[in-house]
C-alpha atoms as a PDB file:
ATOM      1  CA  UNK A   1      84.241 109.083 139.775  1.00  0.00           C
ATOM      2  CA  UNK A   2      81.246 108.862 137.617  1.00  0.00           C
ATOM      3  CA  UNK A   3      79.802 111.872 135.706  1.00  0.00           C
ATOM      4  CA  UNK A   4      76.007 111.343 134.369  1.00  0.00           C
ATOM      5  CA  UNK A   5      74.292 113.976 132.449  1.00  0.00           C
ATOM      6  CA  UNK A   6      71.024 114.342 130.830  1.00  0.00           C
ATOM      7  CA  UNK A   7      70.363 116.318 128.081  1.00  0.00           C
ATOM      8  CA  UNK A   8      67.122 117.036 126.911  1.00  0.00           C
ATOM      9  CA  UNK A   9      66.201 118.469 123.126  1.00  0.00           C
ATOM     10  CA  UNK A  10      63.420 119.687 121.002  1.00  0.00           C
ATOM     11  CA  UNK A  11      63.985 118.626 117.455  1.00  0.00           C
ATOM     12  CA  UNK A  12      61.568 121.254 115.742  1.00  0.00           C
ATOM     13  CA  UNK A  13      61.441 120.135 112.085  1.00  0.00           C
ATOM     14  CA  UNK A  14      60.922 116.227 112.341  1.00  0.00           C
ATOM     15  CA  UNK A  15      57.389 115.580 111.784  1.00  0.00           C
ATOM     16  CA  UNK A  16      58.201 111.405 111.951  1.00  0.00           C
ATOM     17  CA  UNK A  17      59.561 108.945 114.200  1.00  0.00           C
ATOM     18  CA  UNK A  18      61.928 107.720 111.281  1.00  0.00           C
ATOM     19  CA  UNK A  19      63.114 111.444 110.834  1.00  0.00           C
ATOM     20  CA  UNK A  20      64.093 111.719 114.607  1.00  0.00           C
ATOM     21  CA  UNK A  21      65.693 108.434 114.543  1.00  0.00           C
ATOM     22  CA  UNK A  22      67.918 109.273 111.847  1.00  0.00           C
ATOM     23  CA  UNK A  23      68.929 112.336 113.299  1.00  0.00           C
ATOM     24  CA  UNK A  24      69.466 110.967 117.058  1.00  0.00           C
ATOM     25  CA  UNK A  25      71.393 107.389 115.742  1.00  0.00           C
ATOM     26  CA  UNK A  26      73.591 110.004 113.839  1.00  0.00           C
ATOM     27  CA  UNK A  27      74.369 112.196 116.451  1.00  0.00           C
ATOM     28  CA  UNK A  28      74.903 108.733 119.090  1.00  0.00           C
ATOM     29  CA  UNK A  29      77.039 107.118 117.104  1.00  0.00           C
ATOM     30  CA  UNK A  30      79.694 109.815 116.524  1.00  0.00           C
ATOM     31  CA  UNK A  31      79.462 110.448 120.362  1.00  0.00           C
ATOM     32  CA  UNK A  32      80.054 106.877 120.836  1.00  0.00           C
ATOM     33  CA  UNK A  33      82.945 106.798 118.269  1.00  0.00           C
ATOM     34  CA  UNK A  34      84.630 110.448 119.277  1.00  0.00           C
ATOM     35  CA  UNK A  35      84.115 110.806 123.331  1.00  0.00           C
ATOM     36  CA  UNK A  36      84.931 108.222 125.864  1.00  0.00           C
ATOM     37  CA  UNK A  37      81.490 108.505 127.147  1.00  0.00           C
ATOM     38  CA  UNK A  38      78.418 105.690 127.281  1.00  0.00           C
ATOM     39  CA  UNK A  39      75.539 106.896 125.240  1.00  0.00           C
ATOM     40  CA  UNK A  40      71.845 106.351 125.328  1.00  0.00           C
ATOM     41  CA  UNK A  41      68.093 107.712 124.380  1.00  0.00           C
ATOM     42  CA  UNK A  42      66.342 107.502 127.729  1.00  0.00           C
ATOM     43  CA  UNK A  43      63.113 108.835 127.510  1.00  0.00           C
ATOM     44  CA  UNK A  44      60.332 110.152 124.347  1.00  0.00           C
ATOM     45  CA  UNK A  45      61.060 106.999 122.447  1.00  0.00           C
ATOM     46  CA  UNK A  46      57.602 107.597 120.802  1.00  0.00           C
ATOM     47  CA  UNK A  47      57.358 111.355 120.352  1.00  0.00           C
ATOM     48  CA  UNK A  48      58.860 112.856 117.365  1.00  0.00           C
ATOM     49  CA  UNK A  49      60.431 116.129 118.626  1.00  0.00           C
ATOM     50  CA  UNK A  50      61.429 115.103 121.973  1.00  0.00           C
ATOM     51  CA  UNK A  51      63.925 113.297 123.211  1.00  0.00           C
ATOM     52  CA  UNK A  52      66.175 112.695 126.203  1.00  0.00           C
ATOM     53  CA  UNK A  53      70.227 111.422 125.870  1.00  0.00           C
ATOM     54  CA  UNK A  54      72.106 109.586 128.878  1.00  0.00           C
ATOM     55  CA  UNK A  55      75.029 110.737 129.343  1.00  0.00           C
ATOM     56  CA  UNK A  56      77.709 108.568 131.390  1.00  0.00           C
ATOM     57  CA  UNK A  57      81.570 108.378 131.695  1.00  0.00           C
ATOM     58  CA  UNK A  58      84.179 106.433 134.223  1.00  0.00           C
ATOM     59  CA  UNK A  59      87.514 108.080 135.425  1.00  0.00           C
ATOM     60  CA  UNK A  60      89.674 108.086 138.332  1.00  0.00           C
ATOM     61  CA  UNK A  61      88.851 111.251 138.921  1.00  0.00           C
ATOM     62  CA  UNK A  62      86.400 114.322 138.586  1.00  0.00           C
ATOM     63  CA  UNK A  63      87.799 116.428 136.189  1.00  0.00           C
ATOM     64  CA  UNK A  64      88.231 113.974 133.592  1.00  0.00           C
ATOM     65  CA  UNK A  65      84.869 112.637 133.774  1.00  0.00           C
ATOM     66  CA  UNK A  66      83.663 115.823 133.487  1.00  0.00           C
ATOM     67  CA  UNK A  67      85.671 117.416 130.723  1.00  0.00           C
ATOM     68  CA  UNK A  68      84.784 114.627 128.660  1.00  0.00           C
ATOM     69  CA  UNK A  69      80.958 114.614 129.562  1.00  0.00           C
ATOM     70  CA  UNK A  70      81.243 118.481 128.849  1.00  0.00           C
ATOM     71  CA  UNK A  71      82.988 117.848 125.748  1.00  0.00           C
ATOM     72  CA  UNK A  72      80.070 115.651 124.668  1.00  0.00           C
ATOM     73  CA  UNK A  73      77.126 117.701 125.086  1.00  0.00           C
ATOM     74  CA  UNK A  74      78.719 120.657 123.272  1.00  0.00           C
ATOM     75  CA  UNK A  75      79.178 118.548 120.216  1.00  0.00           C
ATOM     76  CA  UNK A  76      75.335 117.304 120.831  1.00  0.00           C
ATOM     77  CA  UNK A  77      74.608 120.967 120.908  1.00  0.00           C
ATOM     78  CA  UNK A  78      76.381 122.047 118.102  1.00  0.00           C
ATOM     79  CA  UNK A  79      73.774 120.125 115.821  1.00  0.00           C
ATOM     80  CA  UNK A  80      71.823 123.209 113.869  1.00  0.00           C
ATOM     81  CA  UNK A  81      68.876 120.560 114.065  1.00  0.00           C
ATOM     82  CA  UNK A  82      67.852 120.177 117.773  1.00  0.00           C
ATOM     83  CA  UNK A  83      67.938 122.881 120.239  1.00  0.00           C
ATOM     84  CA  UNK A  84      68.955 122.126 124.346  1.00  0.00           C
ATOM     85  CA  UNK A  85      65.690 122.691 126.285  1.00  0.00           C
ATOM     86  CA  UNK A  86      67.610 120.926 129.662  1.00  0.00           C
ATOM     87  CA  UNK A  87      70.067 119.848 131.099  1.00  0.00           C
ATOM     88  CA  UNK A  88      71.184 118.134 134.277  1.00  0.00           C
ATOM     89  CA  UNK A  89      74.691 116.546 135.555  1.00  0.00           C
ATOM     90  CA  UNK A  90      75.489 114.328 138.439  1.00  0.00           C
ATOM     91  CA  UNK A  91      78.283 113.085 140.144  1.00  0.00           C
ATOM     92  CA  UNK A  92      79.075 109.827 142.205  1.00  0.00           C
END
């Protein structure tokens, strides 16, 4: 089973590209390093307070996928920096 998510945010007090790339390589990395998910910026490279994370993760089954893809986005959400404006979840 694979579980992919996208999760769009608004990042309301970056007024720079460097700004929002220090704040979205943070938050990537320690989803790389703490969830058993695959993790990548997908879309609004080149606007500052926009952005768009890949979500992905590989299981034998659903609920595993899922929990862990779950488990993700509420630590991505959790940042007091960004605010959710989307999000979507597929399964395959």
């Amino acid at each position: 089973m694979i579980v992919y998510a996208e999760c769009s945010f608004f990042i309301p007090d970056i007024n720079s590209l460097k700004g929002k790339r220090s704040v979205l390589q943070r938050m990537m990395e320690r989803v790389k390093n703490d969830f058993n998910v695959s993790v990548a910026e997908i879309d609004y490279q080149d606007l500052w307070q926009r952005t768009v994370i890949a979500l992905v993760c590989v299981a034998s089954a659903k609920e595993p996928a899922e929990g862990e893809v779950r488990r993700a986005i509420r630590f991505l959400e959790s940042n007091p920096e960004w605010e959710l404006t989307d999000l979507q979840l597929e399964y395959y």
